[in-house]
Protein backbone atom coordinates (compact mmCIF):
# COMPACT_ATOMS: atom_id res chain seq x y z
CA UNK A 1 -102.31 110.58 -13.07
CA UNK A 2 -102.83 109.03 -9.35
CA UNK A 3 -102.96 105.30 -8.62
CA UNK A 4 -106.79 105.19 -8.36
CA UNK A 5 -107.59 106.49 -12.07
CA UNK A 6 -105.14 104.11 -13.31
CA UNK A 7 -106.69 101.90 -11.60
CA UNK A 8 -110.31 103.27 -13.14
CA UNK A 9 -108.98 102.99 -16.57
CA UNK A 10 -107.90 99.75 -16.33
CA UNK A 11 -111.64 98.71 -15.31
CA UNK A 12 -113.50 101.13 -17.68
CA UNK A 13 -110.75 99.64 -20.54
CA UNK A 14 -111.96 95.80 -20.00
CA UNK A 15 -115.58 96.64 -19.50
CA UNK A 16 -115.78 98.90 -22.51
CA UNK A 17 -112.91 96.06 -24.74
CA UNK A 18 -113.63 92.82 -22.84
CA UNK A 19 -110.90 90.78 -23.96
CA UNK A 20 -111.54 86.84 -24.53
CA UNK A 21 -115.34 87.95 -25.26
CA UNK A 22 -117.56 85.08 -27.27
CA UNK A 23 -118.39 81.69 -26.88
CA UNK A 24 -115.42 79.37 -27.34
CA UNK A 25 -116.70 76.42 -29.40
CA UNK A 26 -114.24 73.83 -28.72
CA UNK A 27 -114.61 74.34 -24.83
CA UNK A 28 -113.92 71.33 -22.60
CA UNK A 29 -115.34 73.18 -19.34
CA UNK A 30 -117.96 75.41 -19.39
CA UNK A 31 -120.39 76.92 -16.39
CA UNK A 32 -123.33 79.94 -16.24
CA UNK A 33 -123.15 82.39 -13.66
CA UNK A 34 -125.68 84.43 -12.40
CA UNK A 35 -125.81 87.43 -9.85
CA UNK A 36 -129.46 88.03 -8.99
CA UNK A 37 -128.79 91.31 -6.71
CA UNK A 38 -127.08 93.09 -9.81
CA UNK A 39 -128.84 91.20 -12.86
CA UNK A 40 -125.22 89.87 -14.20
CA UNK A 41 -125.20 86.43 -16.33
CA UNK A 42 -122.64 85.22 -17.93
CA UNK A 43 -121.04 81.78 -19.11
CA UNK A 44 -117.32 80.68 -19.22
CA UNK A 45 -115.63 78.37 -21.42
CA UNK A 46 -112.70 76.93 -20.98
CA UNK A 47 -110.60 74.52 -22.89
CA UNK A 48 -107.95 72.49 -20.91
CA UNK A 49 -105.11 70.48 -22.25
CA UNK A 50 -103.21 67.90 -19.45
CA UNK A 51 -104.58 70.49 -16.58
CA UNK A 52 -103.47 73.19 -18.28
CA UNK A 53 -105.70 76.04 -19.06
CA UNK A 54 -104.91 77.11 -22.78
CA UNK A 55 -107.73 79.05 -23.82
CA UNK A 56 -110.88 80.92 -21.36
CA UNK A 57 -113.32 83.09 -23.05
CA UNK A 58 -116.58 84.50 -21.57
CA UNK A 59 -119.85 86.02 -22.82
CA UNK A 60 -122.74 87.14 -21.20
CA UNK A 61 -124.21 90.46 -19.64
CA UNK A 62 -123.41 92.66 -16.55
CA UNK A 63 -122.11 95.51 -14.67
CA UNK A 64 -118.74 97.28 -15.56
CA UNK A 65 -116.94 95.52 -12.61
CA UNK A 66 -118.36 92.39 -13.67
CA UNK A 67 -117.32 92.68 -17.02
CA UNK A 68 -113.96 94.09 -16.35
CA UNK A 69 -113.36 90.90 -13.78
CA UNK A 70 -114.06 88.63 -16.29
CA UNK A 71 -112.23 89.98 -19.16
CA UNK A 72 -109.12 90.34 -16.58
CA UNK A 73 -109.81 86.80 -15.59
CA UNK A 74 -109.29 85.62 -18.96
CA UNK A 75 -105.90 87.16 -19.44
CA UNK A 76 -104.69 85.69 -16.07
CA UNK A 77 -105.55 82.18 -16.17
CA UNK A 78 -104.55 81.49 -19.63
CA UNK A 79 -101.70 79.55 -19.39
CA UNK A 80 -102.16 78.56 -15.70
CA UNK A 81 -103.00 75.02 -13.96
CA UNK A 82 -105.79 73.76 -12.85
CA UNK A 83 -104.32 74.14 -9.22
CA UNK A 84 -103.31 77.63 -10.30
CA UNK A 85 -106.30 78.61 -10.99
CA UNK A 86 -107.59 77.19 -7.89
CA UNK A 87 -105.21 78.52 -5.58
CA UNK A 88 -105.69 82.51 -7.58
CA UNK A 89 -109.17 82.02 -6.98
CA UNK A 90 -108.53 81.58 -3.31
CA UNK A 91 -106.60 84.34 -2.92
CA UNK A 92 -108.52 86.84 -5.07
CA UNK A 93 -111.94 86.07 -2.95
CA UNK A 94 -110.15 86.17 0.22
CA UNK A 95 -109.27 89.32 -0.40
CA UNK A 96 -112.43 90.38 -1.46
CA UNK A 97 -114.19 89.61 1.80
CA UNK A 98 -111.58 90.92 3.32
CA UNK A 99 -110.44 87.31 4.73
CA UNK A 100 -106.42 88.65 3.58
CA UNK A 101 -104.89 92.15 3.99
CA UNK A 102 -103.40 93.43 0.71
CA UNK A 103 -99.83 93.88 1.28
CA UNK A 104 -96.99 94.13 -1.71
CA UNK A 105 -96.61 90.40 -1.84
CA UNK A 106 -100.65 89.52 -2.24
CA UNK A 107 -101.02 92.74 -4.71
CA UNK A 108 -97.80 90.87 -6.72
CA UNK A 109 -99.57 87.64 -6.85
CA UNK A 110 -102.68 89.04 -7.98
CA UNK A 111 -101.29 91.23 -10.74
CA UNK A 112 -104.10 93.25 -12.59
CA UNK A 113 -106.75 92.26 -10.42
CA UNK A 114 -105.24 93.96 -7.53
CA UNK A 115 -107.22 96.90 -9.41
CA UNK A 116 -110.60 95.11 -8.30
CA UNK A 117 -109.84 95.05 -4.58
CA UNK A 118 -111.58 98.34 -3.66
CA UNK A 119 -114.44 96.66 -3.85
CA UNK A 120 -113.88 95.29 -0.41
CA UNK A 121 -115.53 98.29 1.11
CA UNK A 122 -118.85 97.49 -0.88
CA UNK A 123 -120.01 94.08 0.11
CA UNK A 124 -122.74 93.96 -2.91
CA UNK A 125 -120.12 94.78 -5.41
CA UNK A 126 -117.79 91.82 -4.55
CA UNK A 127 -120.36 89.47 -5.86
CA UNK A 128 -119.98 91.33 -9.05
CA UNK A 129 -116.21 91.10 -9.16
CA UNK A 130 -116.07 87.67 -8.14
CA UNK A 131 -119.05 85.91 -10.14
CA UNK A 132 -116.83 84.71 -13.48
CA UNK A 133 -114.53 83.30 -10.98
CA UNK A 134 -117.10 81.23 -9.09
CA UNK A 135 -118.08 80.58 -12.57
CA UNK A 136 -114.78 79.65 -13.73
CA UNK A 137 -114.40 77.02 -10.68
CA UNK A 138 -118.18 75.94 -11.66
CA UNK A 139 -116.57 74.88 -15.01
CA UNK A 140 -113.34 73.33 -13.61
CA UNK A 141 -115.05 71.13 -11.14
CA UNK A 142 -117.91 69.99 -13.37
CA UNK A 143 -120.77 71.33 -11.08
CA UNK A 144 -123.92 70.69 -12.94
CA UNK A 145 -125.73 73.51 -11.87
CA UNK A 146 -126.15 76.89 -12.29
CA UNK A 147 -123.52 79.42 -10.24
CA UNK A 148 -125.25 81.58 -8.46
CA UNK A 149 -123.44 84.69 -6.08
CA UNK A 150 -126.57 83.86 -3.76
């Protein structure tokens, strides 16, 4: 099996068994999300404990990258800081748009979600990976409003 249906797997694995999936009742952050170009909505929850994220879960609709980011998300910033979070965030979207090359060190840091970075060469589509983490920072900074990828 090459690299790049590995790396289809992993997506078609988290869209199909999103993991963190459902609304997390005892959330202390939470933020929607909305991508009006592909349709996707979604909200995140998180619950933090003395900045420390100890629990993120998601639900909503969208697109298989969509989904797939999310449910990735989940897994990665469970357990992280609030800075962390912040600073993955940063990297992950400044790869994205292409802002930061991929090279062995950046595709370390971003672990899984290295498997989202062909998306780079379809501008529409990084709005889709990228919308639960704007949503996710939404919910960490307290903005009030909707997120919107627009």
């Amino acid at each position: 099996m090459d690299l790049r249906e590995l790396y289809q797997d992993l997506i078609v694995d988290h869209n199909k068994r999103p993991r963190n999936f459902g609304k997390l009742d005892d959330a202390t952050y939470f933020a929607e999300g909305f991508n009006p170009l592909c349709g996707d909505q979604l909200t995140v929850y998180l619950y933090v404990d003395a900045e420390r994220v100890t629990k993120v879960q998601f639900e909503g609709e969208g697109c298989a990258i969509s989904t797939a980011s999310a449910s990735m998300m989940t897994e990665i910033l469970t357990g992280k800081t609030i800075a962390e979070a912040d600073a993955l965030f940063e990297l992950f979207h400044q790869v994205l748009i292409g802002e930061k090359e991929l090279d062995d060190d950046t595709t370390s840091k971003l672990g899984k979600l290295a498997v989202l970075t062909g998306v780079r060469a379809y501008p529409s589509r990084v709005k889709c990976a990228t919308l639960a983490w704007h949503t996710c920072q939404g919910a960490l900074h307290k903005k009030q409003e909707a997120i919107s990828t627009e």
